[in-house]
Protein backbone atom coordinates (compact mmCIF):
# COMPACT_ATOMS: atom_id res chain seq x y z
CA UNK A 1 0.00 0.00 0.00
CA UNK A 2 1.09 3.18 -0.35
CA UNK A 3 2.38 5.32 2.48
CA UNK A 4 0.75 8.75 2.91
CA UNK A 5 2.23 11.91 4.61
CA UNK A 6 -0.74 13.49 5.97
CA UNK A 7 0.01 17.39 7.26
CA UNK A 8 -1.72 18.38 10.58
CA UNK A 9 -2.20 22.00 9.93
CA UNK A 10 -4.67 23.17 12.85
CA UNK A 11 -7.75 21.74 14.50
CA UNK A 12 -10.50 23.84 12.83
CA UNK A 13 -13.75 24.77 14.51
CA UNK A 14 -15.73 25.23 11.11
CA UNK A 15 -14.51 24.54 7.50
CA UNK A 16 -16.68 24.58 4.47
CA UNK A 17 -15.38 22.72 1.30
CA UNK A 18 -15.71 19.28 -0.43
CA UNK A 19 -19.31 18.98 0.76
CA UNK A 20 -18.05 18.75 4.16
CA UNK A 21 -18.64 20.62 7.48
CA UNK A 22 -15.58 19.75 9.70
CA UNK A 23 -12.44 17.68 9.31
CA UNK A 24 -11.78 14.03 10.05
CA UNK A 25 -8.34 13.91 13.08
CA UNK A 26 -5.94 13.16 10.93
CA UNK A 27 -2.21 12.43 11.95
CA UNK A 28 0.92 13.43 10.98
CA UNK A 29 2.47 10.19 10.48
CA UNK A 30 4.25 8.09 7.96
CA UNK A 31 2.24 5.53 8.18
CA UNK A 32 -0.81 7.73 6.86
CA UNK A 33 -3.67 5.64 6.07
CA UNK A 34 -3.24 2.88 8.53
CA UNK A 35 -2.41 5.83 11.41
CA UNK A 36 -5.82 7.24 10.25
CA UNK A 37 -7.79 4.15 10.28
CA UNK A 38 -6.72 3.60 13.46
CA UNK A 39 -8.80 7.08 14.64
CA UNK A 40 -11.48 6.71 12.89
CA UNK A 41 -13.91 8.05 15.49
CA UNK A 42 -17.47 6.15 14.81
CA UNK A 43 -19.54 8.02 17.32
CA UNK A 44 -18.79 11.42 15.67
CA UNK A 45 -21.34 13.46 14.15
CA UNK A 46 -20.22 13.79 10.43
CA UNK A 47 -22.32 14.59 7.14
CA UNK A 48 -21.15 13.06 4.17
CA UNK A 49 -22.54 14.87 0.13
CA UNK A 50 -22.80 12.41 -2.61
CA UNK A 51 -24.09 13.42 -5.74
CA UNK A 52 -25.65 11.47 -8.85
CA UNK A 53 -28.29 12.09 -11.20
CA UNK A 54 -29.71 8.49 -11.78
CA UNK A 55 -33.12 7.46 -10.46
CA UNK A 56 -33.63 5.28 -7.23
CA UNK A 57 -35.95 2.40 -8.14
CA UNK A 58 -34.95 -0.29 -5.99
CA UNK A 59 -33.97 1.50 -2.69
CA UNK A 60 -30.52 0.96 -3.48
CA UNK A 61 -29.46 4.36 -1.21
CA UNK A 62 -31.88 3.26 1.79
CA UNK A 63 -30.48 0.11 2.09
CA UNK A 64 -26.64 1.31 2.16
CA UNK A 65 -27.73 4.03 4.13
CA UNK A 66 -29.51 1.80 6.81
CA UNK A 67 -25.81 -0.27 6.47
CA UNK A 68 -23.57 2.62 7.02
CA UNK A 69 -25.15 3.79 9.95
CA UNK A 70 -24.54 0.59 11.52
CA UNK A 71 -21.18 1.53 12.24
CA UNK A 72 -21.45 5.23 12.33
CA UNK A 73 -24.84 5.99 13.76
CA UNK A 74 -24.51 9.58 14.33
CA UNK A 75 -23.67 10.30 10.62
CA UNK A 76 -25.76 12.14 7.98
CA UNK A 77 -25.42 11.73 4.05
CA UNK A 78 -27.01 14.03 2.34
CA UNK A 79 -28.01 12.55 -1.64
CA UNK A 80 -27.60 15.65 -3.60
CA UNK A 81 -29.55 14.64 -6.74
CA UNK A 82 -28.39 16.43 -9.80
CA UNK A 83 -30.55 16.69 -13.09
CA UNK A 84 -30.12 14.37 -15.84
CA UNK A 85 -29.58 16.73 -18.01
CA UNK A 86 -26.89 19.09 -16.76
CA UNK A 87 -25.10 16.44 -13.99
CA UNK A 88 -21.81 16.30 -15.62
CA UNK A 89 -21.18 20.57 -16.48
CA UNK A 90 -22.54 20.88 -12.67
CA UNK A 91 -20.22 18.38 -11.24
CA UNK A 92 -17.14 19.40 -13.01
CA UNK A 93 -18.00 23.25 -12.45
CA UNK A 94 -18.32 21.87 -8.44
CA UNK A 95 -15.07 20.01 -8.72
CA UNK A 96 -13.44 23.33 -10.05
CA UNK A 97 -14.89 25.22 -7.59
CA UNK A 98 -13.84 22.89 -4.89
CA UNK A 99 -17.56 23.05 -4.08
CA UNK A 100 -18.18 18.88 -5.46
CA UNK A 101 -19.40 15.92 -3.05
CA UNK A 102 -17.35 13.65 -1.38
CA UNK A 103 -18.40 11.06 -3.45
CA UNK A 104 -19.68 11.62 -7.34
CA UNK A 105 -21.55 9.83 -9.71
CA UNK A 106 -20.11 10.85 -13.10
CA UNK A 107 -18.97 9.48 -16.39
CA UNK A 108 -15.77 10.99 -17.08
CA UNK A 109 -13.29 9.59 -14.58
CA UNK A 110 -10.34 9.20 -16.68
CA UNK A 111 -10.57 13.08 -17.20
CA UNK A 112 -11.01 14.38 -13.63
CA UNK A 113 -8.24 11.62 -12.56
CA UNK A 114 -5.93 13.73 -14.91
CA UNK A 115 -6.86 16.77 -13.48
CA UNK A 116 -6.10 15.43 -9.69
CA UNK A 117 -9.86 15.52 -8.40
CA UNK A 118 -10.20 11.80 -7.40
CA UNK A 119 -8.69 10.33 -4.53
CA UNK A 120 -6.33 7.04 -5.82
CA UNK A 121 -8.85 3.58 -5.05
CA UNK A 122 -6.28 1.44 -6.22
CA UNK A 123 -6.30 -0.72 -2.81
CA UNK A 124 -9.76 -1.16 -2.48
CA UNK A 125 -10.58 -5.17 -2.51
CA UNK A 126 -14.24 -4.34 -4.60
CA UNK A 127 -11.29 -3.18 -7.86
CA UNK A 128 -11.05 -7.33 -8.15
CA UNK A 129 -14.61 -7.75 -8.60
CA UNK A 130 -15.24 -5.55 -11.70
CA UNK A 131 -15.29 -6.79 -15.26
CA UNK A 132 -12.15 -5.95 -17.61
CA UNK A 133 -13.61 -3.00 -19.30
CA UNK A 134 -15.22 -1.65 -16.33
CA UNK A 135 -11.12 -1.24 -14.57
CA UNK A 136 -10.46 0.04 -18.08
CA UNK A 137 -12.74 2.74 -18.05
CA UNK A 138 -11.61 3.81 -14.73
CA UNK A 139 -8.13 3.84 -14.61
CA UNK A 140 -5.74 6.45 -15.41
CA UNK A 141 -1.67 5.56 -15.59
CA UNK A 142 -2.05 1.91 -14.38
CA UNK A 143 -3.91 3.09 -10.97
CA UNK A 144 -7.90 2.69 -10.22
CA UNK A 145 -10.22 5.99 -9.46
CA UNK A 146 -13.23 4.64 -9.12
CA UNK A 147 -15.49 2.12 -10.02
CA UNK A 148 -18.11 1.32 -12.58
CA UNK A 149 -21.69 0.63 -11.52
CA UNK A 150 -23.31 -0.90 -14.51
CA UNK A 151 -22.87 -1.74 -18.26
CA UNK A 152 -25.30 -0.09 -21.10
CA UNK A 153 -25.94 -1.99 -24.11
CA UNK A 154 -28.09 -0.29 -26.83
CA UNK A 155 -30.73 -2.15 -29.42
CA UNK A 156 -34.92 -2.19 -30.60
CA UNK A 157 -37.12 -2.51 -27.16
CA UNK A 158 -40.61 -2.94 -29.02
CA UNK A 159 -44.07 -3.56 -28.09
CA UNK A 160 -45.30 -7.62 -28.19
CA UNK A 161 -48.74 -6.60 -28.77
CA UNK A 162 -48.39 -4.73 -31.80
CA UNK A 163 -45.94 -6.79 -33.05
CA UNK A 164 -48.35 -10.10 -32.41
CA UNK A 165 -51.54 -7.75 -33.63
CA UNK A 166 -49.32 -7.35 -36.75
CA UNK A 167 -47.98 -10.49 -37.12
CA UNK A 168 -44.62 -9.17 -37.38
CA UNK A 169 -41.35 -11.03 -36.23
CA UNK A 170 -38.00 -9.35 -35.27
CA UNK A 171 -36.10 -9.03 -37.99
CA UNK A 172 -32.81 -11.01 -39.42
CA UNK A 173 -31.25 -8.21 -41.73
CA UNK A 174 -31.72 -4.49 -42.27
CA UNK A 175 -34.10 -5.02 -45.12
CA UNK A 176 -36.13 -6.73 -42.81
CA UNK A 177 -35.97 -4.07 -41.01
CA UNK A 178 -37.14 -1.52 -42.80
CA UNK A 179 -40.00 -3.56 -44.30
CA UNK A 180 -40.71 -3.87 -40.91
CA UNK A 181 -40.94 -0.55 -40.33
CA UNK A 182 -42.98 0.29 -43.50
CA UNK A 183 -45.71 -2.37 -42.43
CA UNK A 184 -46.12 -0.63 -39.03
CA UNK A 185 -46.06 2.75 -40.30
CA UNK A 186 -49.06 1.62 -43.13
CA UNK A 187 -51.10 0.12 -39.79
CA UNK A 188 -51.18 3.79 -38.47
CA UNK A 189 -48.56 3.64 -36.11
CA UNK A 190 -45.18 5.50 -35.03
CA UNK A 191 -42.43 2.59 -36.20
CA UNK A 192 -39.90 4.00 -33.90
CA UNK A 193 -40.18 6.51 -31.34
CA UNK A 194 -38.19 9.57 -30.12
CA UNK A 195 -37.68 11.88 -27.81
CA UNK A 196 -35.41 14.39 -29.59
CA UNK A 197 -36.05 17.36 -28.16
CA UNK A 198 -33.61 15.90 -25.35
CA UNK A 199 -30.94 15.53 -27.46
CA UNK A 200 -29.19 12.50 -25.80
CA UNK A 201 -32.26 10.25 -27.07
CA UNK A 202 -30.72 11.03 -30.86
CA UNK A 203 -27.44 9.24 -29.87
CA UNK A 204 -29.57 5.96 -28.12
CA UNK A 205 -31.09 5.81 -31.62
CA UNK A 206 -27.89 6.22 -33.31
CA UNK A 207 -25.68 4.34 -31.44
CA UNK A 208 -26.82 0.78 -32.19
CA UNK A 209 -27.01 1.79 -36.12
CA UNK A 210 -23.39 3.45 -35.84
CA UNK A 211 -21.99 0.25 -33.23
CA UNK A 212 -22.34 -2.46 -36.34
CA UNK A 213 -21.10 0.24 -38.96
CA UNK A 214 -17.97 1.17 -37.13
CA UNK A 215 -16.51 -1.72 -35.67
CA UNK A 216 -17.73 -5.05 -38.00
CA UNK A 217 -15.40 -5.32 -40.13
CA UNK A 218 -12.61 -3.61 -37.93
CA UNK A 219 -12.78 -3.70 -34.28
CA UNK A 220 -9.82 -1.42 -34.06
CA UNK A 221 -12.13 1.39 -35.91
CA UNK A 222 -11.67 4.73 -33.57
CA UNK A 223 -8.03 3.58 -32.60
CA UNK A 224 -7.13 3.87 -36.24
CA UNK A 225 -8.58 7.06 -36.58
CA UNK A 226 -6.37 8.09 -33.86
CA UNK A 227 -3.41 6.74 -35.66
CA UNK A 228 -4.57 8.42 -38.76
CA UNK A 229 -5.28 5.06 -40.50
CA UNK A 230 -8.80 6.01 -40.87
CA UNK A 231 -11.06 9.04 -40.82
CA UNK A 232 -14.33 9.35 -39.58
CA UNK A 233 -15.57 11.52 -43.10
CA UNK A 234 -14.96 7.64 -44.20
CA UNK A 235 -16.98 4.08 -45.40
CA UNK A 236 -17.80 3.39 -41.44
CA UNK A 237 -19.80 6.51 -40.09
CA UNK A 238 -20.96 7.42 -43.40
CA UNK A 239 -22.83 4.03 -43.87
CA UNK A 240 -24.67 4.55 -39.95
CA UNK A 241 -25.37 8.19 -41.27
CA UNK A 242 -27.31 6.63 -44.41
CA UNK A 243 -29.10 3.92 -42.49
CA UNK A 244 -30.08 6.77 -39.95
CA UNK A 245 -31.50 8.99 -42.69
CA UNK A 246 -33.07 6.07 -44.41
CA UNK A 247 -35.04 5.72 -41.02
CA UNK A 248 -35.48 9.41 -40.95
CA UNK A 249 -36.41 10.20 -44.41
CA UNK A 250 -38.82 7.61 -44.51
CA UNK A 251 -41.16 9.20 -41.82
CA UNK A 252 -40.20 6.14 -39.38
CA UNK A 253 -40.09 8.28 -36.43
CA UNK A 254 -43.16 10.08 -34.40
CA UNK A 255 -44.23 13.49 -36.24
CA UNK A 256 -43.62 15.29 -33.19
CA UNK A 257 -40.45 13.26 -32.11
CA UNK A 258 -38.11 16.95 -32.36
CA UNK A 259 -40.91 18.25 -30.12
CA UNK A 260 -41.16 15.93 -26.97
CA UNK A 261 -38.50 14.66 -24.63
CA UNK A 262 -37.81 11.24 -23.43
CA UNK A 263 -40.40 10.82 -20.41
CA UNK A 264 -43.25 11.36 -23.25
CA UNK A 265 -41.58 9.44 -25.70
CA UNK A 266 -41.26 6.57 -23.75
CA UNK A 267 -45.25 7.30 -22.49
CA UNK A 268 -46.25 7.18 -26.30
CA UNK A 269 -44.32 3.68 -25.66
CA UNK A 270 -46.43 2.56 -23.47
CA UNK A 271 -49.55 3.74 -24.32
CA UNK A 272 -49.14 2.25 -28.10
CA UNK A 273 -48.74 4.87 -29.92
CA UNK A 274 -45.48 3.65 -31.77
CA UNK A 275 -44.11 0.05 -32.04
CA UNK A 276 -40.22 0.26 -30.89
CA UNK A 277 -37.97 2.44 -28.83
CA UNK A 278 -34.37 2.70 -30.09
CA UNK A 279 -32.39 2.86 -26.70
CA UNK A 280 -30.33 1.83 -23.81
CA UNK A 281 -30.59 -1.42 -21.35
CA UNK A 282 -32.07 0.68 -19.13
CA UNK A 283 -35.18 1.02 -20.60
CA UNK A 284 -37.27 -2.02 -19.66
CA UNK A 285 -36.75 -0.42 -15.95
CA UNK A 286 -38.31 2.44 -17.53
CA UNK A 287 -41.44 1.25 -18.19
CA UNK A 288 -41.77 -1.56 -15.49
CA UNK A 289 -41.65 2.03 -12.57
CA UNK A 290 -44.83 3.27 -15.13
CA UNK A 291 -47.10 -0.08 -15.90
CA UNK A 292 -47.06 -3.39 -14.62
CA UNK A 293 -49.06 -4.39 -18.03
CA UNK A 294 -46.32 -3.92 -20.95
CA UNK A 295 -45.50 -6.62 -22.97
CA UNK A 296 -42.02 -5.63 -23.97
CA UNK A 297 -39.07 -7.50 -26.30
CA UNK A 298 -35.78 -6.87 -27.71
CA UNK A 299 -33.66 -7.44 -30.70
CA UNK A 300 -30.47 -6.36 -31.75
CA UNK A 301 -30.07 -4.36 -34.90
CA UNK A 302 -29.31 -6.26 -37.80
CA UNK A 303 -26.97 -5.34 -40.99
CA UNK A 304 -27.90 -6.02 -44.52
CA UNK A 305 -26.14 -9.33 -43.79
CA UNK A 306 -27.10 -10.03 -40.33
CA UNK A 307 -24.42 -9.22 -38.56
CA UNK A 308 -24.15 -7.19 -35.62
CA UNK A 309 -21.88 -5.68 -33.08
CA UNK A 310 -23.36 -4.44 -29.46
CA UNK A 311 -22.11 -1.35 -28.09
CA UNK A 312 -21.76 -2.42 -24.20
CA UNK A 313 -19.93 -0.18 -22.18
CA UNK A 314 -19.68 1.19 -18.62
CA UNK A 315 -22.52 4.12 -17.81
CA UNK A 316 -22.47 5.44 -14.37
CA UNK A 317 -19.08 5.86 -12.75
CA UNK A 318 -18.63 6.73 -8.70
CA UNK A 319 -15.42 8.35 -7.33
CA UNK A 320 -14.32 10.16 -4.51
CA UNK A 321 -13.49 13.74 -4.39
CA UNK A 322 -9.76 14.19 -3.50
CA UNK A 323 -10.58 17.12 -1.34
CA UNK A 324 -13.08 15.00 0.72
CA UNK A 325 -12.65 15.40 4.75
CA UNK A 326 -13.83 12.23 5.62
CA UNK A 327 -11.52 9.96 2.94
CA UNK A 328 -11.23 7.01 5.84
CA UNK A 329 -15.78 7.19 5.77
CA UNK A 330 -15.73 8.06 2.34
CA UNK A 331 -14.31 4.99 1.34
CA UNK A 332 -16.40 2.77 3.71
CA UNK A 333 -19.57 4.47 1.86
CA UNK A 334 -18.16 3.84 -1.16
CA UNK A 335 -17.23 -0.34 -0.63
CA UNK A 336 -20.88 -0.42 0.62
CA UNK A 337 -22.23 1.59 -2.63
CA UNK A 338 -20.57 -1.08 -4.49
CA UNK A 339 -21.00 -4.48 -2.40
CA UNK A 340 -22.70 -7.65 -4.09
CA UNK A 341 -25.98 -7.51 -2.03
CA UNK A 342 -25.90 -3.73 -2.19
CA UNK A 343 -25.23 -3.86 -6.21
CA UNK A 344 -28.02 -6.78 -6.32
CA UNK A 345 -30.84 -4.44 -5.24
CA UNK A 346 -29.23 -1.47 -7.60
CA UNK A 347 -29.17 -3.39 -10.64
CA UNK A 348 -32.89 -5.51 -9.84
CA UNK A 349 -35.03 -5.03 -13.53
CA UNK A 350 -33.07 -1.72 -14.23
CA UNK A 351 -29.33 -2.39 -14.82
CA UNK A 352 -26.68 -5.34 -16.30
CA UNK A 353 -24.21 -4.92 -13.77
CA UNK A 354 -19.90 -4.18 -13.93
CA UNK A 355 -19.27 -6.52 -11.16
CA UNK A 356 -18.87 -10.15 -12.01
CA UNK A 357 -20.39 -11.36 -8.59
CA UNK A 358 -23.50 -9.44 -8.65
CA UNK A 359 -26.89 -11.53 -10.11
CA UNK A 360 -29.37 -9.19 -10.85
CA UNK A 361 -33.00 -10.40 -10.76
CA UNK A 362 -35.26 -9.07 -13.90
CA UNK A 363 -38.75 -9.20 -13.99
CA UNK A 364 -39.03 -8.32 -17.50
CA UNK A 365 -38.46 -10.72 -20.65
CA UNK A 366 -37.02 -8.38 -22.19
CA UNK A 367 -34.27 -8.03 -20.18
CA UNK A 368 -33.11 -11.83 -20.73
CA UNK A 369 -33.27 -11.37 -24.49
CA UNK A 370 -30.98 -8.01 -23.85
CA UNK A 371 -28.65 -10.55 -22.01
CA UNK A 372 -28.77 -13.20 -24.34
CA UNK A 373 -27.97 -10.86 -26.98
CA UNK A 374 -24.78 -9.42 -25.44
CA UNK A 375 -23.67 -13.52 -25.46
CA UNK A 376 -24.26 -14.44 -29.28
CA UNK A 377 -22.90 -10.89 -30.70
CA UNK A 378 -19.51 -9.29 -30.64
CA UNK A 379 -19.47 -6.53 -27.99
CA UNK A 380 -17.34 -2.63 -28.80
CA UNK A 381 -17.15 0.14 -26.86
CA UNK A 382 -19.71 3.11 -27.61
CA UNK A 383 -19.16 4.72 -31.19
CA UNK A 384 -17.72 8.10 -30.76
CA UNK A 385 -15.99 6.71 -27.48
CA UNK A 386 -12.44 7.76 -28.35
CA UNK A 387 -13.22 11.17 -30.34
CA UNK A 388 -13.21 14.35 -29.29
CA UNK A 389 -16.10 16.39 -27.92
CA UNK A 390 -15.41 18.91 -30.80
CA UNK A 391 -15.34 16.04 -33.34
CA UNK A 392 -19.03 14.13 -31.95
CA UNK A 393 -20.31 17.40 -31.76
CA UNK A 394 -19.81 17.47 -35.37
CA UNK A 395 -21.67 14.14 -35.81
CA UNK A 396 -24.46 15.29 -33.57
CA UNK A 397 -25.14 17.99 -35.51
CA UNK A 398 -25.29 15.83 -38.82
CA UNK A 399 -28.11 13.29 -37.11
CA UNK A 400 -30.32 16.60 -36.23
CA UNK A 401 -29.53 17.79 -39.92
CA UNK A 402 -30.92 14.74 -41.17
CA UNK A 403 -33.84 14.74 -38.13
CA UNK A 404 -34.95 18.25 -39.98
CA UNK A 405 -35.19 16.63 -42.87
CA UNK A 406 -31.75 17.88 -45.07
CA UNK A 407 -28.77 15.94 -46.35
CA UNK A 408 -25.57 15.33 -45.06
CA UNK A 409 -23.38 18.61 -46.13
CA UNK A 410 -20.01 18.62 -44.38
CA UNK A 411 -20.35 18.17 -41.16
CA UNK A 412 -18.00 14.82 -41.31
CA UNK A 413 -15.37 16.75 -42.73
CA UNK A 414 -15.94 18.97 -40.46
CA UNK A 415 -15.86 16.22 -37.48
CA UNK A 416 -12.52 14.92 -39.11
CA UNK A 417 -11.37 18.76 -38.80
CA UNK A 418 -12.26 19.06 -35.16
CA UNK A 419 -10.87 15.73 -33.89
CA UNK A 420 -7.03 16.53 -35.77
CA UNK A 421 -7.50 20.45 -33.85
CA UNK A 422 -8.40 18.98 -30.05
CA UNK A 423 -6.84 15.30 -30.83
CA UNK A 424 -4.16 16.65 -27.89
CA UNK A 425 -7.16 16.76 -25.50
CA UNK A 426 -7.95 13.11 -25.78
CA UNK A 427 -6.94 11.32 -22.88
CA UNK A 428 -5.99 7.39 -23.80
CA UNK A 429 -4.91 5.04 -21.25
């Protein structure tokens, strides 16, 4: 383990950063950590901030709330819930600040790692327990930052009713597909639904179109763009742009899908107004918190030949702040935020879990055809994963170009443009 040198400077009456309200006794000692577990005081009063943005379904926070005060009973945590929308600018504008949690929920470890905001987990026995591309997405120069909650996959949720009413079957190629599509669209019904007014519903759509595209025929896609073997104005995102317009131009989506966000889109869902949802794993969660009465299944998006590749990779990250007061209870949170019992009740009908130990119990069907899935197809990471933000801004404004009804001008180009000017930003471990 490695030794800490841990300055005394004064006791302090009142301090106010990090979320915190007074400091944790901490020695001036060589031996550091093992010094300070020694003190840890559990009969202190103590409040302890941890932020996220992700809803509660399960009771996941009760239950390792009810657990931590176990040991320290006179502690408060206060769950500073963030909106979805604006969690990660708020967080890193906190972290900045020196104003963040003690512990965050975030998605961009690697990056505040780098910028010396997270405090170094790399001892922690629960960094054994994660799956490969979990540690992957959380380390930064060979040490551990934090830990991965729960793996995303992307694909067609759609609605067995309609699809039985219909007699349609999911389909086995993207021609399929799209006849598909053009049968439930003549019945008088939304093929595929969106929310696109909140714009991070037009990359769940995306994202399983782009996932086969990109990395098929060369698993090493965004790597080689990064070597400048390849170029994203190239054969790989060009063909998911022209599947997505086909979809697009073809009147596929809800008339007033540019108009409502995701909580009515995924309504319309429910209430039958369109046959499929083009989004994440998460969404049979969704709809079980609305209506116990949805018949809901799931395929994987299909190529003109079949094939497919599943974008699975980690979604919501938890770290502690480097500035926290309290890193000795901060940490003890943290192992209970992430042990197997704890992670069970998390991931229960909502979430496919980062941890190999943890057995999640879902409800839903379609949640076992989501799982079965991710065993027959080849997995990637999530297209757009290792560009810049300049560069998938770029590509984000070519899917709402084509969402408005235009063509493709040059906003690849321009995406190839932006990734070579902030390539130096990009931070690959």
């Amino acid at each position: 383990m490695r030794k800490w040198i841990i300055v005394l400077a004064a006791l302090c009456l009142s301090i106010t950063t990090a979320g915190c309200s007074k400091t944790e006794n901490q020695p001036s000692s060589a031996n550091g950590q093992a010094a300070q577990m020694q003190e840890d005081q559990t009969d202190e009063a103590f409040t302890l901030r941890v932020s996220y943005w992700a809803q509660d379904k399960n009771g996941y926070f009760d239950a390792v709330e009810k657990k931590f005060k176990e040991k320290y009973p006179n502690a408060t945590i206060k769950w500073d819930k963030l909106d979805e929308k604006d969690f990660a600018e708020v967080t890193e504008n906190q972290l900045k600040s020196g104003q963040a949690a003690d512990i965050l929920f975030n998605q961009k470890i690697k990056e505040y790692a780098k910028a010396g905001y997270l405090l170094d987990l790399s001892d922690q026995p629960w960094t054994q327990r994660m799956i490969d591309s979990a540690k992957k997405t959380v380390a930064y120069k060979g040490k551990i930052y934090g830990a991965a909650l729960d793996v995303s996959t992307f694909g067609a949720y759609y609605n067995k009713t309609i699809f039985e009413r219909l007699q349609l079957q999911p389909p086995k190629n993207w021609d399929e597909f799209i006849a598909l599509c053009a049968k439930i669209k003549e019945a008088g019904i939304s093929p595929i639904l969106g929310g696109f007014k909140d714009s991070w519903t037009i990359q769940g759509t995306y994202l399983p179109i782009a996932a086969t595209s990109e990395f098929l025929e060369n698993p090493n896609f965004e790597w080689d763009v990064y070597t400048g073997k390849a170029k994203i104005d190239g054969p790989e995102v060009n063909a998911a742009m022209q599947k997505f317009q086909e979809l697009a131009h073809n009147g596929f989506f809800n008339p007033d899908a540019m108009r409502i966000g995701y909580d009515e889109s995924t309504q319309q869902f429910i209430d039958g107004k369109g046959a499929m949802q083009l989004m994440g794993s998460w969404t049979p969660g969704v709809v079980d918190s609305k209506t116990s009465v949805f018949k809901m299944g799931f395929f994987a998006l299909p190529d003109q030949n079949g094939n497919t590749v599943m974008a699975a990779a980690p979604d919501k990250q938890v770290a502690i702040n480097a500035k926290t007061l309290y890193a000795v209870k901060a940490k003890y949170l943290l192992s209970l935020l992430l042990d197997k019992d704890m992670l069970e009740i998390y991931s229960k009908n909502v979430a496919l879990s980062a941890f190999k130990d943890v057995i999640a119990e879902y409800g839903n069907p379609a949640m076992k055809d989501v799982q079965k899935a991710l065993q027959l197809y080849p997995t990637s990471i999530n297209p757009g994963h290792l560009f810049t933000g300049s560069a998938n801004a770029s590509i984000n404004e070519a899917l709402n170009h084509i969402l408005s009804g235009k063509e493709l001008q040059d906003e690849l180009k321009e995406a190839d443009e932006n990734y070579i000017k902030d390539k130096a930003t990009l931070i690959l471990d």
